[in-house]
PDB file of N, CA and C in Angstrom:
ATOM      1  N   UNK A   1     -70.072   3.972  -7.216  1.00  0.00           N
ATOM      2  CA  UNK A   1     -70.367   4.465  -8.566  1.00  0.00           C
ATOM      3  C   UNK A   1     -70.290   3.320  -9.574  1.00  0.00           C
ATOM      4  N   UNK A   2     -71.353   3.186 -10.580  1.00  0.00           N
ATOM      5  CA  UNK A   2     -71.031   2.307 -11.705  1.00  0.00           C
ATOM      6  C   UNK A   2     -70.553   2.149 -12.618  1.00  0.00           C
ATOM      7  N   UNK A   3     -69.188   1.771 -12.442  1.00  0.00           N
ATOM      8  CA  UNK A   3     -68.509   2.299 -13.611  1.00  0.00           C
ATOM      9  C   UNK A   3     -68.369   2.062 -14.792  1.00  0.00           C
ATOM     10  N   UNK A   4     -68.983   1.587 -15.381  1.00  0.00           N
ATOM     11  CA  UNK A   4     -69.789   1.151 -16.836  1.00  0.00           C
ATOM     12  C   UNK A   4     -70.292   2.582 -17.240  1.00  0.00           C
ATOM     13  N   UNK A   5     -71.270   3.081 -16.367  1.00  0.00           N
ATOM     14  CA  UNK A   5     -71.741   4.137 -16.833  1.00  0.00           C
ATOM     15  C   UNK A   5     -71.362   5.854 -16.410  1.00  0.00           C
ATOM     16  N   UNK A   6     -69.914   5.455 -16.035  1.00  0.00           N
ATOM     17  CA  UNK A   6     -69.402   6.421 -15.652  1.00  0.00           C
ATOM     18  C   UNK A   6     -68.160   6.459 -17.418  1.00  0.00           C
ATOM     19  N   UNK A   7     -68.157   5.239 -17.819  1.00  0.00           N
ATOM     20  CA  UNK A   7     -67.066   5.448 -18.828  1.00  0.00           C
ATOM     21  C   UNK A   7     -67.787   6.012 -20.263  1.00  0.00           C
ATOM     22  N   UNK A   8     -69.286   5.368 -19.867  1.00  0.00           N
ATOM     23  CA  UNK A   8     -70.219   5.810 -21.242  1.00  0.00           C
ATOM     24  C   UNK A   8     -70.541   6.687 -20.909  1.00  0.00           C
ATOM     25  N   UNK A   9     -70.708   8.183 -20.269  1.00  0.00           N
ATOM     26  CA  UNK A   9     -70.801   9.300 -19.972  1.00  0.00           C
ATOM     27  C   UNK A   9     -69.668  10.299 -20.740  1.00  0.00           C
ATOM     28  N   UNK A  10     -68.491   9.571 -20.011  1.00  0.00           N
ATOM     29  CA  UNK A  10     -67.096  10.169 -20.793  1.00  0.00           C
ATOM     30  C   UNK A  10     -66.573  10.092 -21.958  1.00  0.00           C
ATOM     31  N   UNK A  11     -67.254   8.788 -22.636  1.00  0.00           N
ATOM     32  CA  UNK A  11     -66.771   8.439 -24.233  1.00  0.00           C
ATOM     33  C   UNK A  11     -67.868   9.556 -24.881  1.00  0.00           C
ATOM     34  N   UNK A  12     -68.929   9.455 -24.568  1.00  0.00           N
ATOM     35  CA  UNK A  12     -70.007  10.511 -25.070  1.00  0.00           C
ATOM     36  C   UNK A  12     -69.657  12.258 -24.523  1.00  0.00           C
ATOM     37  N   UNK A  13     -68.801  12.481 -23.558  1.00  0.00           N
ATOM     38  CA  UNK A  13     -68.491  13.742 -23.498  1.00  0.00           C
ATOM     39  C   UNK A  13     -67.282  13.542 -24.868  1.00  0.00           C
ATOM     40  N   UNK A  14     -66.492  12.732 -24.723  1.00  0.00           N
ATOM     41  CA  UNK A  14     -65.146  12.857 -25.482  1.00  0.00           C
ATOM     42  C   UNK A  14     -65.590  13.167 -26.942  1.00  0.00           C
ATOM     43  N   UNK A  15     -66.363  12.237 -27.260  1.00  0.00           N
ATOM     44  CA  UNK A  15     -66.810  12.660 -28.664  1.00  0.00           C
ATOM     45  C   UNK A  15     -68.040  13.222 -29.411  1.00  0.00           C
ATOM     46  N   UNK A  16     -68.250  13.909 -28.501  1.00  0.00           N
ATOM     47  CA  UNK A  16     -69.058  15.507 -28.464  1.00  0.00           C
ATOM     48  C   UNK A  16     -68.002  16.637 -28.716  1.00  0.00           C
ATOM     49  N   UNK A  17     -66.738  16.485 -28.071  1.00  0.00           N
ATOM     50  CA  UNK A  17     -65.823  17.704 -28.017  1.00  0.00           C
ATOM     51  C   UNK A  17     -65.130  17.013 -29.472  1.00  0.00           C
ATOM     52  N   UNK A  18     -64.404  16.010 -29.720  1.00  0.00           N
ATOM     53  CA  UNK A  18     -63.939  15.674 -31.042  1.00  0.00           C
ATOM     54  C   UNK A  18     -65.076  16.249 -32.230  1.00  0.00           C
ATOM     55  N   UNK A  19     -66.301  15.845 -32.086  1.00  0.00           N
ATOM     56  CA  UNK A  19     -67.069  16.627 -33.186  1.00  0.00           C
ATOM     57  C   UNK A  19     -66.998  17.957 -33.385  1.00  0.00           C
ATOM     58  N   UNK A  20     -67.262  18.429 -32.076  1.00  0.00           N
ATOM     59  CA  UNK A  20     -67.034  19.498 -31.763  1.00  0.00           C
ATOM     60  C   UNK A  20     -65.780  20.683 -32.876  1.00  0.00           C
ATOM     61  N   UNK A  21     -64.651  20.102 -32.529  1.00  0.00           N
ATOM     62  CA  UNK A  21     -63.260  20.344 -32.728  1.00  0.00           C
ATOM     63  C   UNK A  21     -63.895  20.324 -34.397  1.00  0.00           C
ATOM     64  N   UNK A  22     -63.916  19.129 -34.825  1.00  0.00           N
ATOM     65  CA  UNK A  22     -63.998  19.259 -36.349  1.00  0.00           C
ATOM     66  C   UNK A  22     -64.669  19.502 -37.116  1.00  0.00           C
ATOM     67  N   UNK A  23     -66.254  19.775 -36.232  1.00  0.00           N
ATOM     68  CA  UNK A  23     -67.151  21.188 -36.929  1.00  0.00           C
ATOM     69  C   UNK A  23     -66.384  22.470 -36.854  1.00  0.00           C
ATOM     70  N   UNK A  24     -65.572  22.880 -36.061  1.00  0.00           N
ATOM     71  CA  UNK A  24     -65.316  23.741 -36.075  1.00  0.00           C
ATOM     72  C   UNK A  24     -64.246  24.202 -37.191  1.00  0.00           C
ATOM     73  N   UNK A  25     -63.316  23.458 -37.225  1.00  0.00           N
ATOM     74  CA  UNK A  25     -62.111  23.251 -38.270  1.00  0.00           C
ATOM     75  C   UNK A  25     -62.975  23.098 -39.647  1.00  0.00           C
ATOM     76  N   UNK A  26     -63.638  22.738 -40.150  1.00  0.00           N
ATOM     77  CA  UNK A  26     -64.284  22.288 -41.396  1.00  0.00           C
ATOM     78  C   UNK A  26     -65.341  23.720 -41.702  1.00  0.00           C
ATOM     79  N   UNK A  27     -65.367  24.647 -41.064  1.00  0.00           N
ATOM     80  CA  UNK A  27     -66.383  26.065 -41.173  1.00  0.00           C
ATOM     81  C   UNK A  27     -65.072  26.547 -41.409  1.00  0.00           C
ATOM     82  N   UNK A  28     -63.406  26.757 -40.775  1.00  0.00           N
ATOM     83  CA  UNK A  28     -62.306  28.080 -40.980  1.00  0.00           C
ATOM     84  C   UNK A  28     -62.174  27.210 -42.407  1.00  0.00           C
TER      85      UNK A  28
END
């Protein structure tokens, strides 16, 4: 596996869910 693009997969899941989180918080 390449793991270069196994970590840029996960930084881009991670801060999908951080946006995520604080779209959500910023609508309550």
């Amino acid at each position: 596996m390449d793991l270069s693009l196994y970590f840029s997969l996960w930084h881009l899941f991670v801060f999908k869910e951080l946006s995520g989180v604080c779209y959500t918080k910023g609508q309550i």
